[in-house]
N, C-alpha and C. Protein backbone atom coordinates (compact mmCIF):
# COMPACT_ATOMS: atom_id res chain seq x y z
N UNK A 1 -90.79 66.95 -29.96
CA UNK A 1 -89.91 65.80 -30.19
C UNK A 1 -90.32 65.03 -31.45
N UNK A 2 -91.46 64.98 -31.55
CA UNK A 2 -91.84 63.99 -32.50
C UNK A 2 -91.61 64.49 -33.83
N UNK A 3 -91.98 66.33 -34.05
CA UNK A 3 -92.04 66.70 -34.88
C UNK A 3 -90.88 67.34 -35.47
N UNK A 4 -89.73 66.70 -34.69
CA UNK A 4 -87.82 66.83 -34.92
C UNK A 4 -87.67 65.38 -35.96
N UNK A 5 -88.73 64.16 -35.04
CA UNK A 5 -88.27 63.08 -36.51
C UNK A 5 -88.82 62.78 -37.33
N UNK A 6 -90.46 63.29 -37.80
CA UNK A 6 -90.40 63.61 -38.77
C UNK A 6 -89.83 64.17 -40.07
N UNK A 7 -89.18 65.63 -39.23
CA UNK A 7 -88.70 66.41 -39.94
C UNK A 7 -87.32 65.66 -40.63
N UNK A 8 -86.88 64.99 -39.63
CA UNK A 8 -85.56 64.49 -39.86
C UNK A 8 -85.93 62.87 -40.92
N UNK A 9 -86.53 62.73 -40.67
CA UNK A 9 -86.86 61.07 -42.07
C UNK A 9 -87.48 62.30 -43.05
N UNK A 10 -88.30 63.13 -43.44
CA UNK A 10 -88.84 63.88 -44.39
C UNK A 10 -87.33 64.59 -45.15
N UNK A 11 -86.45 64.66 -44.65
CA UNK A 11 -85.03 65.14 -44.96
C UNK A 11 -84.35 64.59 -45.30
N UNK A 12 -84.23 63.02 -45.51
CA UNK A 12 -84.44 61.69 -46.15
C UNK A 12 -85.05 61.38 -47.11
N UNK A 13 -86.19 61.62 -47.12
CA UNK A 13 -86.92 61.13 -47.93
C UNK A 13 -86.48 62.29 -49.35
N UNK A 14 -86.31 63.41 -48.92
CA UNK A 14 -86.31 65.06 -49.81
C UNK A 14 -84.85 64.93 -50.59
N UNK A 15 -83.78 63.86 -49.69
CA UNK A 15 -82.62 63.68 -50.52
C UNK A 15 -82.93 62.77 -51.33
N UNK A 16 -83.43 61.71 -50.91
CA UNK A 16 -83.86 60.36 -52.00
C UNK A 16 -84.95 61.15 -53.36
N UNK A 17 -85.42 62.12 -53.06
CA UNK A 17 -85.94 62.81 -54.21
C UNK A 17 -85.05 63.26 -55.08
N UNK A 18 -84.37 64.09 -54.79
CA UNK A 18 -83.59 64.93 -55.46
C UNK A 18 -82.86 63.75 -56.88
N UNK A 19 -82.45 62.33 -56.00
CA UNK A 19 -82.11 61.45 -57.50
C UNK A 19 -83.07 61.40 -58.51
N UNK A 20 -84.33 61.66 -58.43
CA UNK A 20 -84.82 61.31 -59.62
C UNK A 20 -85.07 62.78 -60.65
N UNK A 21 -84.06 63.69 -60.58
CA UNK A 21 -84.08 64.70 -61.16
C UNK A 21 -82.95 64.15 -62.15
N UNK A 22 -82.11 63.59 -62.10
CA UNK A 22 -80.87 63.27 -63.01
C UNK A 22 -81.55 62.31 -64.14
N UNK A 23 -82.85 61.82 -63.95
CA UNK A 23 -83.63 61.12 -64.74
C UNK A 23 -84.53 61.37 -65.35
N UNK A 24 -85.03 63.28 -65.50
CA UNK A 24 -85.93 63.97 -65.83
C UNK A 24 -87.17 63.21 -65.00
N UNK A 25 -87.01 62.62 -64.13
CA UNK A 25 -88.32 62.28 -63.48
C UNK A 25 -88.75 63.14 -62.54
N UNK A 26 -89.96 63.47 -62.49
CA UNK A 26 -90.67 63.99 -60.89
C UNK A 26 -89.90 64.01 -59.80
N UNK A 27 -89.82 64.99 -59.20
CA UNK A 27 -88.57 64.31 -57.75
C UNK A 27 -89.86 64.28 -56.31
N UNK A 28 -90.19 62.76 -56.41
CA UNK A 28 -90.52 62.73 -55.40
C UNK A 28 -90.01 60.87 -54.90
N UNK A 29 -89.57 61.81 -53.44
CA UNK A 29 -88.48 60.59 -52.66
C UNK A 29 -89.88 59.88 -51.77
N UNK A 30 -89.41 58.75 -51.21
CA UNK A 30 -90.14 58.07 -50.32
C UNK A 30 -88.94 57.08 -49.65
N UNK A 31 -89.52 57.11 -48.21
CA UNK A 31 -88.90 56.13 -47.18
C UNK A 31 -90.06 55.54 -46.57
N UNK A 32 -89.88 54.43 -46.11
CA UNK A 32 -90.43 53.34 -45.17
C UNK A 32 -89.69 53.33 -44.06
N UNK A 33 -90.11 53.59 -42.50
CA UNK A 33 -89.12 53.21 -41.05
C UNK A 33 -90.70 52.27 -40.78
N UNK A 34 -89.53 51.00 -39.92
CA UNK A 34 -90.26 50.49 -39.01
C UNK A 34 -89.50 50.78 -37.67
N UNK A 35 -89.84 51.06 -36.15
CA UNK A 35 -89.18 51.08 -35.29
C UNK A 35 -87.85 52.13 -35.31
N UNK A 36 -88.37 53.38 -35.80
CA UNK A 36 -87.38 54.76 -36.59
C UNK A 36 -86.19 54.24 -37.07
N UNK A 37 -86.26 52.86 -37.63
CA UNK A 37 -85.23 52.63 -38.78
C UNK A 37 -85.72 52.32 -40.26
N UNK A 38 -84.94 53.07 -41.45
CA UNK A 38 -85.18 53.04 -42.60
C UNK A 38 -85.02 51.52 -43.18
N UNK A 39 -86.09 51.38 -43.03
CA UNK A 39 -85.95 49.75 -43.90
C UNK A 39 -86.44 49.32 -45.28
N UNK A 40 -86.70 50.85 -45.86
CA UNK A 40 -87.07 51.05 -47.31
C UNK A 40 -86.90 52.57 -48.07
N UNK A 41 -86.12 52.43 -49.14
CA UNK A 41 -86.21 53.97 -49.60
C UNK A 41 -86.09 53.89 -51.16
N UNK A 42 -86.87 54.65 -51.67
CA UNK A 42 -86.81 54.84 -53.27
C UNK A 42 -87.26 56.32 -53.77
N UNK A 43 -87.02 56.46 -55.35
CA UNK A 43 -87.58 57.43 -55.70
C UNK A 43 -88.11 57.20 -56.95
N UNK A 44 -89.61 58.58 -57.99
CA UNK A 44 -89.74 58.30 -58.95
C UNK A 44 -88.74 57.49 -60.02
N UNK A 45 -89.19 56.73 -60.67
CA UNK A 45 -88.10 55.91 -61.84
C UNK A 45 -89.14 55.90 -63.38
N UNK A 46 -90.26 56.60 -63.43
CA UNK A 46 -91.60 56.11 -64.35
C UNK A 46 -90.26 57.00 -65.37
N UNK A 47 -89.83 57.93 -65.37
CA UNK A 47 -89.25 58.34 -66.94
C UNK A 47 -87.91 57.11 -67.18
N UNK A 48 -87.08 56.74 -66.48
CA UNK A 48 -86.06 55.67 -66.22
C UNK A 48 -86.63 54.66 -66.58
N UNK A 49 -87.30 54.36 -66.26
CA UNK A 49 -87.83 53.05 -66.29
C UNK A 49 -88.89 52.78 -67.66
N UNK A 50 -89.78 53.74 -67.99
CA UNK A 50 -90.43 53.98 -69.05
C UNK A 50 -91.76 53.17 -68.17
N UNK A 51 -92.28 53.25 -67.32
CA UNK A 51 -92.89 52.90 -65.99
C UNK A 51 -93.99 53.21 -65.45
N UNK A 52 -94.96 54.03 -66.07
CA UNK A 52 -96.32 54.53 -65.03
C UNK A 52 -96.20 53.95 -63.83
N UNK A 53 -95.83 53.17 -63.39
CA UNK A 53 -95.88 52.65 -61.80
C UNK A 53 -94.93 53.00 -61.22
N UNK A 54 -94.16 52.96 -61.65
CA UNK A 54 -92.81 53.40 -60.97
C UNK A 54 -92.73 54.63 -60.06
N UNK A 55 -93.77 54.72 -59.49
CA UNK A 55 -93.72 55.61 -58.44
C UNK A 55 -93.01 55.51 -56.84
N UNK A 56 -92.21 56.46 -56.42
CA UNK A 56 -91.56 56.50 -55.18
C UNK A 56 -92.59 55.18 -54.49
N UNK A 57 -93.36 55.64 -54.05
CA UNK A 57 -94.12 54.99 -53.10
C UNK A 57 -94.24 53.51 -53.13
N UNK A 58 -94.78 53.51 -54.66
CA UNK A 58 -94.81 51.90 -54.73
C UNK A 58 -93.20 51.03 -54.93
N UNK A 59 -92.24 51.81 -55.56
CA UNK A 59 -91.27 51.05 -55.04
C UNK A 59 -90.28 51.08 -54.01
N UNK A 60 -90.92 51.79 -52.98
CA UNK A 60 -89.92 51.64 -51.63
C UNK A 60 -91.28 50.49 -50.81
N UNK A 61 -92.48 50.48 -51.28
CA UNK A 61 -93.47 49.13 -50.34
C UNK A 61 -93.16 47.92 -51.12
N UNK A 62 -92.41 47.94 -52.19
CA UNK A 62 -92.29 46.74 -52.34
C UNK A 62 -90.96 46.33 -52.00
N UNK A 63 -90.12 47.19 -52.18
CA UNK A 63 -88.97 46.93 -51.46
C UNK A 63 -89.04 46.81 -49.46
N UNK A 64 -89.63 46.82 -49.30
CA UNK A 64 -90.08 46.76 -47.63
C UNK A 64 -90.37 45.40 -47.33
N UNK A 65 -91.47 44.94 -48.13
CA UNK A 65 -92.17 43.76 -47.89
C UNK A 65 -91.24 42.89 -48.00
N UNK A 66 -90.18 43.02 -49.32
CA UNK A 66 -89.13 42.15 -49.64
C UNK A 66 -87.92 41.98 -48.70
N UNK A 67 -88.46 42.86 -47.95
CA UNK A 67 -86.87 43.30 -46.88
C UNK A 67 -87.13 42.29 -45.53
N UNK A 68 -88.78 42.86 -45.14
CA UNK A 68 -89.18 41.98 -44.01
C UNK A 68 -89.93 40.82 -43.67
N UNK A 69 -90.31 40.41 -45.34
CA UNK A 69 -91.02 39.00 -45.70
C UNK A 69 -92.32 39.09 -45.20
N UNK A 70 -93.12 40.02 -45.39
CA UNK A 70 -94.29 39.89 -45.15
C UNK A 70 -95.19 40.77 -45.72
N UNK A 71 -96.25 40.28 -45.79
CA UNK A 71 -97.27 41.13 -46.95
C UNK A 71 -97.60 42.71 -46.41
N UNK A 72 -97.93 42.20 -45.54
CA UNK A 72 -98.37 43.58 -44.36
C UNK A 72 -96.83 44.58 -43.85
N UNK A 73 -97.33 45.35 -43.94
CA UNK A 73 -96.60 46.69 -43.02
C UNK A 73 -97.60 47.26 -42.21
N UNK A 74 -98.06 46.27 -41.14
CA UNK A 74 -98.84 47.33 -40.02
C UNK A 74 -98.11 48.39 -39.00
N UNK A 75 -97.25 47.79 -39.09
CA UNK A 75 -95.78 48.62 -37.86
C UNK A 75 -95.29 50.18 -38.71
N UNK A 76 -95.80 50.21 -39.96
CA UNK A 76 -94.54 51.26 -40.85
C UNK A 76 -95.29 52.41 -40.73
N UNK A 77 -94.57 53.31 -40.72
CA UNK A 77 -94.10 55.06 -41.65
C UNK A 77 -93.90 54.82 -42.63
N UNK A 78 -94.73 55.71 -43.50
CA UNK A 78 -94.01 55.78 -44.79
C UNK A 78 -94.32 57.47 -44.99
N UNK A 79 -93.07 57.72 -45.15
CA UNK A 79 -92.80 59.71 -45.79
C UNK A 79 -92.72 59.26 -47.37
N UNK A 80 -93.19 60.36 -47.63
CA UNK A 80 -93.14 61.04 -49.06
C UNK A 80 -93.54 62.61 -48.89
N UNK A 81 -92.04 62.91 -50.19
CA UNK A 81 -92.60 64.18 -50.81
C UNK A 81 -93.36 65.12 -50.96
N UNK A 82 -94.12 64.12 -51.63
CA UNK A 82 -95.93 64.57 -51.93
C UNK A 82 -96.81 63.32 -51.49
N UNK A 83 -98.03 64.21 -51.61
CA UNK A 83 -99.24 63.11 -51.01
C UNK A 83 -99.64 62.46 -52.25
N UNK A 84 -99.54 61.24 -51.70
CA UNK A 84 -99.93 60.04 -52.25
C UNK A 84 -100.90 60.25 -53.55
N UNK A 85 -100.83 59.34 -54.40
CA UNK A 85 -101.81 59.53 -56.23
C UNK A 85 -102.86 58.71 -55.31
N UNK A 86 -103.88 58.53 -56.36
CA UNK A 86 -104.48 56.90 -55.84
C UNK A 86 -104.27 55.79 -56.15
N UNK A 87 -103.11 55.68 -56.75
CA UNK A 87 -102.43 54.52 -57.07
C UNK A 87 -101.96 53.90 -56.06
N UNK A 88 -101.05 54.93 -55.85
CA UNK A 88 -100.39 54.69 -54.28
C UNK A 88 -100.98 54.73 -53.20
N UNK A 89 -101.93 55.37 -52.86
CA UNK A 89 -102.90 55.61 -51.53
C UNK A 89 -103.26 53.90 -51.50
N UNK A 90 -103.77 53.71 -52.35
CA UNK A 90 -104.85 52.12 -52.65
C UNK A 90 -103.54 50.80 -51.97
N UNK A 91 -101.97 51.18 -52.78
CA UNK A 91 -100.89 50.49 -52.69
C UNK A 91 -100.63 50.53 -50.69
N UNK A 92 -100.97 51.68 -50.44
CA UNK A 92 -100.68 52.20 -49.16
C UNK A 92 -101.55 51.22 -48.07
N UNK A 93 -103.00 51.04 -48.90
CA UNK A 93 -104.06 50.75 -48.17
C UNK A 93 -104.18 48.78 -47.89
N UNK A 94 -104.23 48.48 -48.95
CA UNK A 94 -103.74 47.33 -49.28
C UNK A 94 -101.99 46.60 -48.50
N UNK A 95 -101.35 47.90 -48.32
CA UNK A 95 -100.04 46.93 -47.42
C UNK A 95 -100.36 47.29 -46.06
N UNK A 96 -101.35 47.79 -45.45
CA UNK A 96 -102.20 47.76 -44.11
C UNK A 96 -100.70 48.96 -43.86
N UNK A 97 -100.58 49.96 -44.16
CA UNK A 97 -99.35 50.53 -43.31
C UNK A 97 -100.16 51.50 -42.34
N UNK A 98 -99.66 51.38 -41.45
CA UNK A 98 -99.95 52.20 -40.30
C UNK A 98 -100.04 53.94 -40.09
N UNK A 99 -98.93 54.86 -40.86
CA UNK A 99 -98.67 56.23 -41.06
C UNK A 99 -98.43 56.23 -42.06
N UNK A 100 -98.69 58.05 -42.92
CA UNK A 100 -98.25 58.49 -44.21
C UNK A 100 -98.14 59.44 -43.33
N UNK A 101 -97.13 59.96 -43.78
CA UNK A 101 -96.22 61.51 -43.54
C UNK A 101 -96.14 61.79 -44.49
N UNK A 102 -96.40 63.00 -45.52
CA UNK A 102 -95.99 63.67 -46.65
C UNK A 102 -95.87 65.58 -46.33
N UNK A 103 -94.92 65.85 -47.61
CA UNK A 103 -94.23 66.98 -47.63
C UNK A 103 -95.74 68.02 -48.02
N UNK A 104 -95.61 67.83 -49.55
CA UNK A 104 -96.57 68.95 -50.51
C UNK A 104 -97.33 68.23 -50.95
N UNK A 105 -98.85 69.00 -50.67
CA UNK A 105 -99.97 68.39 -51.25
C UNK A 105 -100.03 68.72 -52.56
N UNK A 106 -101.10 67.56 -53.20
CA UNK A 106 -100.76 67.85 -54.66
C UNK A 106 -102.46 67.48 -55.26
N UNK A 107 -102.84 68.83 -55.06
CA UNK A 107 -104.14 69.26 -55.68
C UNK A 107 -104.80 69.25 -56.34
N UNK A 108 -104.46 68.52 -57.35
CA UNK A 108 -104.59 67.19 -58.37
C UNK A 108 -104.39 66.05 -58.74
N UNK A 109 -104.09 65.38 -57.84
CA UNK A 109 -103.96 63.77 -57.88
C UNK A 109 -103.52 63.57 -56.51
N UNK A 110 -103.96 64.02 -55.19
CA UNK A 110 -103.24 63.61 -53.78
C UNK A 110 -104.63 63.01 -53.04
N UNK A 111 -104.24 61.63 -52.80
CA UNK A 111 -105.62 61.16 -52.61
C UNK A 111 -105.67 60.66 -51.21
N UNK A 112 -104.56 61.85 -49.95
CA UNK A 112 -104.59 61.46 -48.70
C UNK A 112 -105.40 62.68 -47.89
N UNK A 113 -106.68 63.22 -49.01
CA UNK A 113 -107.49 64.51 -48.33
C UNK A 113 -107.60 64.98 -49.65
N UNK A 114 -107.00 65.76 -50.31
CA UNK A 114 -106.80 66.84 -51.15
C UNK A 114 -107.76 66.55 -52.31
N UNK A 115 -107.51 65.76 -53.12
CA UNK A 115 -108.96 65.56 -53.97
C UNK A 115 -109.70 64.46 -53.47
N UNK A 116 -108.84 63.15 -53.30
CA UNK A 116 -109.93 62.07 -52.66
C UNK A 116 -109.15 61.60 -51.39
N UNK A 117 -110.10 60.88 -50.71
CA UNK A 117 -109.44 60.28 -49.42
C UNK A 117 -109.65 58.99 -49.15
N UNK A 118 -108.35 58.09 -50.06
CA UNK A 118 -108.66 56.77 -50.04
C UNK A 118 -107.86 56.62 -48.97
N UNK A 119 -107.16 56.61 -48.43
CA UNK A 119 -106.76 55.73 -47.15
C UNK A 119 -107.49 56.28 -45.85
N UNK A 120 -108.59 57.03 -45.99
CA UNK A 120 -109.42 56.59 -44.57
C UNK A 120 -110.69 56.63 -45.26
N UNK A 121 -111.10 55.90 -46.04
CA UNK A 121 -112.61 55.90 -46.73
C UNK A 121 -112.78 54.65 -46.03
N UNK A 122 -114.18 55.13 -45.47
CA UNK A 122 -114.70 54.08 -44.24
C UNK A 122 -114.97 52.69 -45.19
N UNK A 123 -115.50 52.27 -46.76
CA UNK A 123 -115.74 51.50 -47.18
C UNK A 123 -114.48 50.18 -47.23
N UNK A 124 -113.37 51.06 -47.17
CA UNK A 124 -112.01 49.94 -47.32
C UNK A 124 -111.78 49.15 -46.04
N UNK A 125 -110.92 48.15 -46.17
CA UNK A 125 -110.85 47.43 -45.04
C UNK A 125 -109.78 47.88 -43.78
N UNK A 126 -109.20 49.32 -44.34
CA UNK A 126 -108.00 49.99 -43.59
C UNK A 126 -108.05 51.07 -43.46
N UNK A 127 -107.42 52.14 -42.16
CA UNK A 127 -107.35 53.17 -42.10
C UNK A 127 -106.42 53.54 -41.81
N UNK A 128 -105.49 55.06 -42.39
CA UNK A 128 -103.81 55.39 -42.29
C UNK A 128 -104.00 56.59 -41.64
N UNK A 129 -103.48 56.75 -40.69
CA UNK A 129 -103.41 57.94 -39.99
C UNK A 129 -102.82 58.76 -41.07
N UNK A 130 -102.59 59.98 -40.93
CA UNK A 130 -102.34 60.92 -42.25
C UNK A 130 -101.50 62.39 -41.54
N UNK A 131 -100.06 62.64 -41.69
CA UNK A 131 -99.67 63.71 -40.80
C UNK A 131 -99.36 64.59 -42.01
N UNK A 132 -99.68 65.35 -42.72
CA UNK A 132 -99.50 66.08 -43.87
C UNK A 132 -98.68 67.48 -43.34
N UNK A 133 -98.39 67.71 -44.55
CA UNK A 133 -97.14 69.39 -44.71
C UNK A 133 -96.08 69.13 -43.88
N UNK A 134 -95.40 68.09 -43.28
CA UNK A 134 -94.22 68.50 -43.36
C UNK A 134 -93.06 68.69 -44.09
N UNK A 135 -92.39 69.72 -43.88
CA UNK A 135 -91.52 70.20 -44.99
C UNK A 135 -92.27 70.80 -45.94
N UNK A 136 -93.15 71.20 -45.60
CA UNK A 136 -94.53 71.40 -46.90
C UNK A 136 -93.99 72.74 -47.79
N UNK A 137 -92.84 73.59 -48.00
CA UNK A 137 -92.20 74.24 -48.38
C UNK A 137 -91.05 73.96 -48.93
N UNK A 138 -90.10 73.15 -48.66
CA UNK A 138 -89.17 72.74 -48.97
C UNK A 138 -89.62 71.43 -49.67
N UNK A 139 -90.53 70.87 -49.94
CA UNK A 139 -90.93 69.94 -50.68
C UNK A 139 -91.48 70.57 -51.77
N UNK A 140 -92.53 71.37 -51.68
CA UNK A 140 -93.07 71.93 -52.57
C UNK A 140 -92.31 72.76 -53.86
N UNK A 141 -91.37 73.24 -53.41
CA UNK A 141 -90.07 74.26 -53.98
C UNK A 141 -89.28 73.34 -54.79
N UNK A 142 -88.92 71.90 -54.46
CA UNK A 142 -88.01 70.92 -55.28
C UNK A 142 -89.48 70.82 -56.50
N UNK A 143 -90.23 70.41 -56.04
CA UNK A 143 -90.97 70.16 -57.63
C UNK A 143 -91.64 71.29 -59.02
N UNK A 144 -91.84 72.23 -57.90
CA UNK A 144 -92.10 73.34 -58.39
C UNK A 144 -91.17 74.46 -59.54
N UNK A 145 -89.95 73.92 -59.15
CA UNK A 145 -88.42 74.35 -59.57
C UNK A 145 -88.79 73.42 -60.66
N UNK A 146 -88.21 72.03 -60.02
CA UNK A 146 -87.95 70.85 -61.65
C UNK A 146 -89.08 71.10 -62.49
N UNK A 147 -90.29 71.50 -62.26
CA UNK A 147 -91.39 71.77 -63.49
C UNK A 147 -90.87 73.47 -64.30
N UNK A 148 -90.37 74.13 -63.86
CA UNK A 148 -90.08 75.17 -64.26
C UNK A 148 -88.99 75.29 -65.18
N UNK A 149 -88.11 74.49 -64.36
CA UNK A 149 -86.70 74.12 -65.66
C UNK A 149 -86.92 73.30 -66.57
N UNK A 150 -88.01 72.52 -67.01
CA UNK A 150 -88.34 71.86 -67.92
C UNK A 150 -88.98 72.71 -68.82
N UNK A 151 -89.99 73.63 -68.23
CA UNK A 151 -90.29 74.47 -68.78
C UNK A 151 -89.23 75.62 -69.58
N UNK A 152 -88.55 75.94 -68.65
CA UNK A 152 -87.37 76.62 -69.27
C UNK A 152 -86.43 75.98 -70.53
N UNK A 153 -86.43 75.30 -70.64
CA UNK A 153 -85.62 74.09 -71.31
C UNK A 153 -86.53 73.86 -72.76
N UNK A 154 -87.96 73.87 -72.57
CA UNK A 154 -88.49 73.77 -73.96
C UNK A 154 -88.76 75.03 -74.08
N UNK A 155 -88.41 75.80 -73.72
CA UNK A 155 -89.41 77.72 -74.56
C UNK A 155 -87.77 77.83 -75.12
């Protein structure tokens, strides 16, 4: 059961990706549910925007906080794409959120296990439960593609 709504917000989150391909950006989507309702969703905007921050993650938590007036998200889910940078992990850690669900790990900058593990490093003041790979194929395949056609595009 549980692992039907995952699948089903990660299928959400994988459409909210797909917009930031019309922007040559990274396609990675992110949603926020509190109480399995979407009360936050965004995607990369750093090429749109001209943005290093502009990452999925950080702007669907700030759009959250803004939604439910409060600093904290102890109650939230948050899916993504891919696993978290440490930008975002830290962003993750700091809005006290409760779950990360992500698609494809990213083996160079995924800092929910994969190279570092800031949101359960015992030194911080928070710990995020962590449900990794879902969709871990069908996530992996959207970015893997858009790096290839870029590639294709400059040879």
């Amino acid at each position: 059961m549980m692992a039907n709504i995952h699948r089903d917000f990660m299928q959400l989150a994988l459409k909210e990706a797909k917009k930031s391909i019309k922007h040559n950006d990274c396609p990675v989507g992110c949603i926020i549910i509190i109480n399995n309702h979407v009360i936050a969703k965004a995607h990369n905007l750093v090429e749109k925007k001209k943005d290093s921050n502009a990452h999925a993650e950080i702007l669907a938590i700030n759009k959250a906080i803004k939604m439910i007036g409060k600093k904290y998200l102890t109650d939230a889910t948050l899916y993504s794409t891919l696993e978290p940078c440490p930008m975002c992990a830290g962003a993750i850690v700091l809005a006290k959120i409760r779950r990360v669900v992500f698609g494809a790990y990213d083996l160079k900058a995924g800092a929910c296990g994969s190279v570092l593990n800031i949101v359960n490093n015992k030194n911080l003041n928070h710990r995020v439960e962590i449900i990794p790979g879902v969709m871990q194929k069908e996530c992996s395949e959207l970015i893997s593609n858009f790096f290839i056609n870029i590639r294709y595009k400059n040879d």
